[in-house]
C-alpha atoms as a PDB file:
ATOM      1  CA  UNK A   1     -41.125  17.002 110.858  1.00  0.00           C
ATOM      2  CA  UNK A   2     -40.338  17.965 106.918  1.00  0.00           C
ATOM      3  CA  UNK A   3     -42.856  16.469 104.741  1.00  0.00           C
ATOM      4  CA  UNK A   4     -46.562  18.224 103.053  1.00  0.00           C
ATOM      5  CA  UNK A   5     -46.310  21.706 104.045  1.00  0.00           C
ATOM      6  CA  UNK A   6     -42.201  22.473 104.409  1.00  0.00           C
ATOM      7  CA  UNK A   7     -39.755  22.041 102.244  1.00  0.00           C
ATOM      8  CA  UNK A   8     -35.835  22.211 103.387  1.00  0.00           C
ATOM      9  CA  UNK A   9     -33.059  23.034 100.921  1.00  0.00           C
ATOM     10  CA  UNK A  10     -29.653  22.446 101.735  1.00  0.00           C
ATOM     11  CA  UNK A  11     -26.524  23.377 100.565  1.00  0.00           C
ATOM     12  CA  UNK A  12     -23.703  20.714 100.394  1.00  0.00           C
ATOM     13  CA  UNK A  13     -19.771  21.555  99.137  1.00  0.00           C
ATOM     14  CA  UNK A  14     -18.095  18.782  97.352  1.00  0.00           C
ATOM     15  CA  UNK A  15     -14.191  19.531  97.577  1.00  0.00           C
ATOM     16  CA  UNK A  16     -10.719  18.048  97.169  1.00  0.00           C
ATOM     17  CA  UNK A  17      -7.823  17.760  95.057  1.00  0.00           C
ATOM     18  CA  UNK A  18      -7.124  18.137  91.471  1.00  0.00           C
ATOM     19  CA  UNK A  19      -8.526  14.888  89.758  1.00  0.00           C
ATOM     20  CA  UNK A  20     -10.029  13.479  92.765  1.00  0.00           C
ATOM     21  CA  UNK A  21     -14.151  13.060  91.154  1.00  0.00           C
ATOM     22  CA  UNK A  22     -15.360  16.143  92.514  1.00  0.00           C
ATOM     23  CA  UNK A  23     -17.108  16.773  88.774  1.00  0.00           C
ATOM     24  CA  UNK A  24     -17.953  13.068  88.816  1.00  0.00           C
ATOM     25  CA  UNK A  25     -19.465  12.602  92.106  1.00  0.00           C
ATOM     26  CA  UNK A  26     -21.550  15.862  91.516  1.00  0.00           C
ATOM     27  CA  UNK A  27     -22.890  14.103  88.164  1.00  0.00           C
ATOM     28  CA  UNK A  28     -23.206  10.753  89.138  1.00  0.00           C
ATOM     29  CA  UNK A  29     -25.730  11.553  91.600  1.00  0.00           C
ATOM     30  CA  UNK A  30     -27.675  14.352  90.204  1.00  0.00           C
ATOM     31  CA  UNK A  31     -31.278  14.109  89.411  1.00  0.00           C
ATOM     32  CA  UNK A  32     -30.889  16.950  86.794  1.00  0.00           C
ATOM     33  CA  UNK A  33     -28.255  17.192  84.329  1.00  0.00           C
ATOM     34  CA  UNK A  34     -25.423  18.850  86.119  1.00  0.00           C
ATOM     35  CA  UNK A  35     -23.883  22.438  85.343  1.00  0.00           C
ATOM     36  CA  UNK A  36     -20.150  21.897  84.650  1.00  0.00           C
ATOM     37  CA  UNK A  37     -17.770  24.484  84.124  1.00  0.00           C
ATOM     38  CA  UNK A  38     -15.329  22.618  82.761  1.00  0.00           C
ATOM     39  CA  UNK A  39     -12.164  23.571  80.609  1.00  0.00           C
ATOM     40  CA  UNK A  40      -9.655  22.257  78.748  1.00  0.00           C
ATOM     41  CA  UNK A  41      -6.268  21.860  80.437  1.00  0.00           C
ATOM     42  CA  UNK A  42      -3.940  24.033  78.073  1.00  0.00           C
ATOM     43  CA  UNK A  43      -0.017  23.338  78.007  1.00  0.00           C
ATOM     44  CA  UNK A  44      -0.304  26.791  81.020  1.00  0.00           C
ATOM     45  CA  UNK A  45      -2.531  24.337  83.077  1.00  0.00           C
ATOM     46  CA  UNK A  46      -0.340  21.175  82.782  1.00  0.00           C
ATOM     47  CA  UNK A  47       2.855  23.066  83.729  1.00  0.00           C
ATOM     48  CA  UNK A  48       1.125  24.418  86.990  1.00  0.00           C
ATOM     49  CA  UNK A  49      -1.294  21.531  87.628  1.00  0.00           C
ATOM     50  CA  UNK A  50       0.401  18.694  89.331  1.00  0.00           C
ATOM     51  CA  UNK A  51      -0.858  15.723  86.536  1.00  0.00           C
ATOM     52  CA  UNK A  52       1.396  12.425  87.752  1.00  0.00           C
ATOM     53  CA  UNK A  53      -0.948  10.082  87.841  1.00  0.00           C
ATOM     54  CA  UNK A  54      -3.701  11.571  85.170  1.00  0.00           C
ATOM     55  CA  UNK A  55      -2.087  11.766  81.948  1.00  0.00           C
ATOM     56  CA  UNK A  56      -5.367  11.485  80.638  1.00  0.00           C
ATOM     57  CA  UNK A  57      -7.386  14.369  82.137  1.00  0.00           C
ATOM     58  CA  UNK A  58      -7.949  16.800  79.475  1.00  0.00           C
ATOM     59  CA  UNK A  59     -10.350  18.849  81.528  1.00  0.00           C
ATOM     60  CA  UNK A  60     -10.710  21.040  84.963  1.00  0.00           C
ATOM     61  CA  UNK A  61     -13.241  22.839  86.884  1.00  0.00           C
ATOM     62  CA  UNK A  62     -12.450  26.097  86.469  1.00  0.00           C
ATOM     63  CA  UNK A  63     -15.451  27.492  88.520  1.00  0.00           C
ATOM     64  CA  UNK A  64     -18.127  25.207  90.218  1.00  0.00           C
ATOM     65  CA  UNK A  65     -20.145  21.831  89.375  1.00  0.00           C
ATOM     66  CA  UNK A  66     -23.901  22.067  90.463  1.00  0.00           C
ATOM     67  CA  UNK A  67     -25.901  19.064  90.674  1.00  0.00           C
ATOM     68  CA  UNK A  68     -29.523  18.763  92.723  1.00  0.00           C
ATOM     69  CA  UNK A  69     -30.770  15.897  94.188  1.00  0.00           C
ATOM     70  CA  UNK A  70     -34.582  15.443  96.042  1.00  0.00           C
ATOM     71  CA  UNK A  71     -34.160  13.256  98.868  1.00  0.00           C
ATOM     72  CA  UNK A  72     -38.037  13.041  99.233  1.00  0.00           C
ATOM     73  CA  UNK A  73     -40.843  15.411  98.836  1.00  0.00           C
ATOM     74  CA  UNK A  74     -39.465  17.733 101.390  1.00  0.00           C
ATOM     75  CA  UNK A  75     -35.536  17.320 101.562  1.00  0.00           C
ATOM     76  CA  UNK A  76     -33.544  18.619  98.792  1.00  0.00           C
ATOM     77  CA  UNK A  77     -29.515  18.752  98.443  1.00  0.00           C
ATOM     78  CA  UNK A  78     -27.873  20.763  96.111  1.00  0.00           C
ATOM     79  CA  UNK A  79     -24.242  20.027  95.287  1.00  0.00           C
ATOM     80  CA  UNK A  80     -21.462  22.566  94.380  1.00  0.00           C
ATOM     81  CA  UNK A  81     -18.228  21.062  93.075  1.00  0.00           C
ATOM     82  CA  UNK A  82     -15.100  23.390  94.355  1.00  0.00           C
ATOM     83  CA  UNK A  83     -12.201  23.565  91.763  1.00  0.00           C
ATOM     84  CA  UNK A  84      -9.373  21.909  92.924  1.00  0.00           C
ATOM     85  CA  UNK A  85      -6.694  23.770  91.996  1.00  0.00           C
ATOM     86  CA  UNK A  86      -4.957  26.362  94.343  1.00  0.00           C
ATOM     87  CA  UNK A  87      -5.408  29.387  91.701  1.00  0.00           C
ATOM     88  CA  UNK A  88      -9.221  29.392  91.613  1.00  0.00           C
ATOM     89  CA  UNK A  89      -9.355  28.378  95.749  1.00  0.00           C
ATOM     90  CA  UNK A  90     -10.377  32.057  96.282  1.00  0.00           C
ATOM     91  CA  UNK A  91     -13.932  30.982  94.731  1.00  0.00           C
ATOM     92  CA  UNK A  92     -14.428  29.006  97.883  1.00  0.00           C
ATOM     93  CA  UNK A  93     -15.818  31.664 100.318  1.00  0.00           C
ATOM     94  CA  UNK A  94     -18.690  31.664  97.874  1.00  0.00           C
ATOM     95  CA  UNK A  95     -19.036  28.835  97.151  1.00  0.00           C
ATOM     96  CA  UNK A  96     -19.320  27.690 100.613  1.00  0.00           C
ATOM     97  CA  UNK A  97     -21.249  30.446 102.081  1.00  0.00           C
ATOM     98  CA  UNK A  98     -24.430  28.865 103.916  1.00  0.00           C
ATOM     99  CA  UNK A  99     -23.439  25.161 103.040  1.00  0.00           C
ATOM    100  CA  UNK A 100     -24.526  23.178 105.767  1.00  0.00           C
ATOM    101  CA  UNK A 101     -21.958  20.623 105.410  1.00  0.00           C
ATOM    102  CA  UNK A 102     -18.950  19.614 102.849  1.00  0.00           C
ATOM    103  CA  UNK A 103     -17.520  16.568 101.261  1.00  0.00           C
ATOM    104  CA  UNK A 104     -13.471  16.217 100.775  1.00  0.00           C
ATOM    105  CA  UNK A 105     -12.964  13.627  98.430  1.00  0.00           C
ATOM    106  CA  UNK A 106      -9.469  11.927  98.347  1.00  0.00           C
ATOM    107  CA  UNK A 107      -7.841  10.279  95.878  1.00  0.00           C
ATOM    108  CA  UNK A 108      -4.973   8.056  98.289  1.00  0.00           C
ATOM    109  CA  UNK A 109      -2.317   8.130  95.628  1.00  0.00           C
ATOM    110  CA  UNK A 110      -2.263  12.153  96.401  1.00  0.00           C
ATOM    111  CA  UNK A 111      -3.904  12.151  99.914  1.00  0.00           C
ATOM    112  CA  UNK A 112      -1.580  15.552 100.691  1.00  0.00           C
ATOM    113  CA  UNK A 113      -4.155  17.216  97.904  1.00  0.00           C
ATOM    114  CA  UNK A 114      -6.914  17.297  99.949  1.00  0.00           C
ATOM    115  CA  UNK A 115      -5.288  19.043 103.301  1.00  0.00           C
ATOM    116  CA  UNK A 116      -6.125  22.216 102.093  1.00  0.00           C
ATOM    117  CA  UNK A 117     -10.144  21.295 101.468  1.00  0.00           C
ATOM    118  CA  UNK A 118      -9.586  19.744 105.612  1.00  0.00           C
ATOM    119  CA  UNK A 119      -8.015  23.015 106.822  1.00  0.00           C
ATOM    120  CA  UNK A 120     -10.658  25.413 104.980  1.00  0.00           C
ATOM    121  CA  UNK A 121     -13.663  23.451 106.689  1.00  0.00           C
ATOM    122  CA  UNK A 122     -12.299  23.020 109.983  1.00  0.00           C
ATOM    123  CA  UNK A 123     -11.347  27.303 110.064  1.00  0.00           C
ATOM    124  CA  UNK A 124     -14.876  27.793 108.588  1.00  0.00           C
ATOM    125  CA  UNK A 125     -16.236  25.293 111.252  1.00  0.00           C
ATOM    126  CA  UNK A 126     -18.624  23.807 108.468  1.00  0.00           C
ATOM    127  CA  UNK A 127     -18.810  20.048 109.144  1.00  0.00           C
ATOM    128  CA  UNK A 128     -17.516  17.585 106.786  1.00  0.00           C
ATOM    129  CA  UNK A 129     -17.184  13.756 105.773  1.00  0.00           C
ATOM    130  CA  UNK A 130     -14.058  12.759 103.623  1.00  0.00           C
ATOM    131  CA  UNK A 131     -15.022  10.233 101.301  1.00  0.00           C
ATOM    132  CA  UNK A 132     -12.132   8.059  99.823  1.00  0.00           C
ATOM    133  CA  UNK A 133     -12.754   7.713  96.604  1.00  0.00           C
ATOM    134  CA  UNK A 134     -11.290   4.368  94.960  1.00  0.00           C
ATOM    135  CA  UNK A 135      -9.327   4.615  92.294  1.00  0.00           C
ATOM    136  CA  UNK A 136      -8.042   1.205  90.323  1.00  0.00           C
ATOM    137  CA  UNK A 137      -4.491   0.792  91.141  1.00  0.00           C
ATOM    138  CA  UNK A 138      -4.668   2.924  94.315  1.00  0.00           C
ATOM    139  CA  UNK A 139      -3.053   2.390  97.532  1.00  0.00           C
ATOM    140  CA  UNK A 140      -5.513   0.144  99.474  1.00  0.00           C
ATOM    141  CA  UNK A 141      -5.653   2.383 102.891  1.00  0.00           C
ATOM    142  CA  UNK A 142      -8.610   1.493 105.626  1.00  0.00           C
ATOM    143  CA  UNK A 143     -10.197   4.838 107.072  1.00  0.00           C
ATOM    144  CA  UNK A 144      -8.407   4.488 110.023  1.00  0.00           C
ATOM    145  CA  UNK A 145      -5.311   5.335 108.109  1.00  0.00           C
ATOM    146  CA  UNK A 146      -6.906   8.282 106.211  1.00  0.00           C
ATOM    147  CA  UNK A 147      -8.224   9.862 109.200  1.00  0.00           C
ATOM    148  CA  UNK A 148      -4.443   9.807 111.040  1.00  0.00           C
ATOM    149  CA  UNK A 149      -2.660  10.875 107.191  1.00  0.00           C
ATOM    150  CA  UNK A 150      -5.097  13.615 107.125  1.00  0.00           C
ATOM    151  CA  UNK A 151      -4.886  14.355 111.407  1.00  0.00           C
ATOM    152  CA  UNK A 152      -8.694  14.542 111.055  1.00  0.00           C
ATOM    153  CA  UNK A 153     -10.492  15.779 114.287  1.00  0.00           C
ATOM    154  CA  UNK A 154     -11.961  12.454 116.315  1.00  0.00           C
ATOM    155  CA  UNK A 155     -15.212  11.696 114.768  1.00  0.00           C
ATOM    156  CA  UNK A 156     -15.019  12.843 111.522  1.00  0.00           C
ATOM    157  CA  UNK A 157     -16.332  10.075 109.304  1.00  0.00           C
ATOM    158  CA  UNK A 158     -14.266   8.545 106.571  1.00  0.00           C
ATOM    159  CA  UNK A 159     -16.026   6.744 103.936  1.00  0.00           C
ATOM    160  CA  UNK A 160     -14.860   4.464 101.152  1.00  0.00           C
ATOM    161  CA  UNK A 161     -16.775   5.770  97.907  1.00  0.00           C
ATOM    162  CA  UNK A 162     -16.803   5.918  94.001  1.00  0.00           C
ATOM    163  CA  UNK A 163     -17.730   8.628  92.525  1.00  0.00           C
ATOM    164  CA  UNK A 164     -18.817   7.027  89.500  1.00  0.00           C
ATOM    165  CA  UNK A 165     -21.481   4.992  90.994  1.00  0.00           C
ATOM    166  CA  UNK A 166     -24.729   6.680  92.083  1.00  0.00           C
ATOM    167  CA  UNK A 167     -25.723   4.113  94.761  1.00  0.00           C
ATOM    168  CA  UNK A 168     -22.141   4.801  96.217  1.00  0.00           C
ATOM    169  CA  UNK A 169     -22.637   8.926  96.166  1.00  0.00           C
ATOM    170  CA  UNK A 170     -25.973   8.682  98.070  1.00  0.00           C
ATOM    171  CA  UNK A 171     -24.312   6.662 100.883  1.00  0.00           C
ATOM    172  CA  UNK A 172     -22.129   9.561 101.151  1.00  0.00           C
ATOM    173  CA  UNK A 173     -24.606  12.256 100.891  1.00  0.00           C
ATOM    174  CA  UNK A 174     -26.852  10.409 103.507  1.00  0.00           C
ATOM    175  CA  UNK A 175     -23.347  10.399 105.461  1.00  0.00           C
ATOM    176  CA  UNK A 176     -22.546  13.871 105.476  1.00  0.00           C
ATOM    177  CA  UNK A 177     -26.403  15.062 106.413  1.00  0.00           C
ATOM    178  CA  UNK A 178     -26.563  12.899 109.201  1.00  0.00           C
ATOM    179  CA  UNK A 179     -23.220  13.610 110.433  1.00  0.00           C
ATOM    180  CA  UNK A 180     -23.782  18.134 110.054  1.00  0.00           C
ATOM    181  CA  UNK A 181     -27.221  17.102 111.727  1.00  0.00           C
ATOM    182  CA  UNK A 182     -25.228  15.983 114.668  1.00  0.00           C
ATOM    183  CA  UNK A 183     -22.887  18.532 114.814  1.00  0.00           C
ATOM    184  CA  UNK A 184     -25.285  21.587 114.401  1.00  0.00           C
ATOM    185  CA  UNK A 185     -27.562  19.808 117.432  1.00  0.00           C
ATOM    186  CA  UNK A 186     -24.499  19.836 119.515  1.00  0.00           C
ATOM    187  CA  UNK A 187     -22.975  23.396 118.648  1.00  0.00           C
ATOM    188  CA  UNK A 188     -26.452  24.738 119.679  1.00  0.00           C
ATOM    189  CA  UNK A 189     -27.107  22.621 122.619  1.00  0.00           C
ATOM    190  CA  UNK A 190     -23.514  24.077 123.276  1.00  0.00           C
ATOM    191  CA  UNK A 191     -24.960  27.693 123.222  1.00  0.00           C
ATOM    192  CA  UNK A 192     -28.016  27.470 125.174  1.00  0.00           C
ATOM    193  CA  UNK A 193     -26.614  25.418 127.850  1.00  0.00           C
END
């Protein structure tokens, strides 16, 4: 059992599209004040990011978000945010090197942006929860219909989420733990039996 005498750090990869809340799910629930690497989308960036739909983003991660959170005194997560874009995508192998688990987060008026984050975690075998995260004036789709846009293995959890709201980003935290808890039990029963 964690508790007194051991304490368990894990590693958790929040990816996704361009403007999806990666940066703002990272911050929303961090205990610390969060590293950003944000910059400033320059008239380069808006001709190769695709922007319909975010007129007003100004900014980008052009590296990682880190964000820590202590689940109690022995369980602590920390969060790396993934850039979205395709021409920083070759950060990922670091980025995602010992995570125990990921989070895709998908915006439903761009749901096609977040196939790439699905495809890297199912080659790399690194379980993951895609949390839909609900943006105002958004198509209204239940996670039924996420799971079958996105041709998401059975099981994978889909979760309705804002990224803005702390209460919301623990529920998907507590999500994604409990669901790479499950699959890491089963890939080792797996081996030893």
């Amino acid at each position: 059992m964690i508790g007194e005498d051991i304490a368990l750090t894990l590693k958790i990869v929040v990816a996704g599209g361009f403007g999806a809340g990666k940066t703002t799910l990272v911050g929303s629930v961090s205990e610390i004040r969060p590293l950003h690497s944000e910059g400033t989308l320059s008239g380069n960036g808006r001709g190769r990011d695709e922007t319909d739909g975010m007129e007003r983003k100004g900014t980008t991660t052009v590296a990682t978000d880190f964000g820590r959170i202590t689940v109690h005194s022995g369980l602590t997560l920390h969060l790396f945010g993934t850039p979205g874009q395709d021409r920083f995508r070759f950060l990922w192998d670091e980025l995602c090197e010992g995570a125990l688990a990921a989070i895709v987060l998908a915006d439903t008026r761009r749901l096609g942006d977040c196939f790439a984050a699905v495809d890297y975690f199912e080659r790399g075998r690194i379980p993951f929860v895609v949390a839909v995260n609900r943006f105002l004036g958004a198509p209204d789709h239940t996670e039924h219909d996420v799971a079958r846009a996105l041709e998401l293995d059975r099981g994978t959890p889909v979760v309705p989420c804002d990224a803005r709201d702390r209460a919301s980003g623990k529920e998907v935290l507590i999500r994604t733990v409990e669901y790479a808890g499950r699959m890491h039990t089963a890939r080792l029963l797996a081996s030893v039996g």
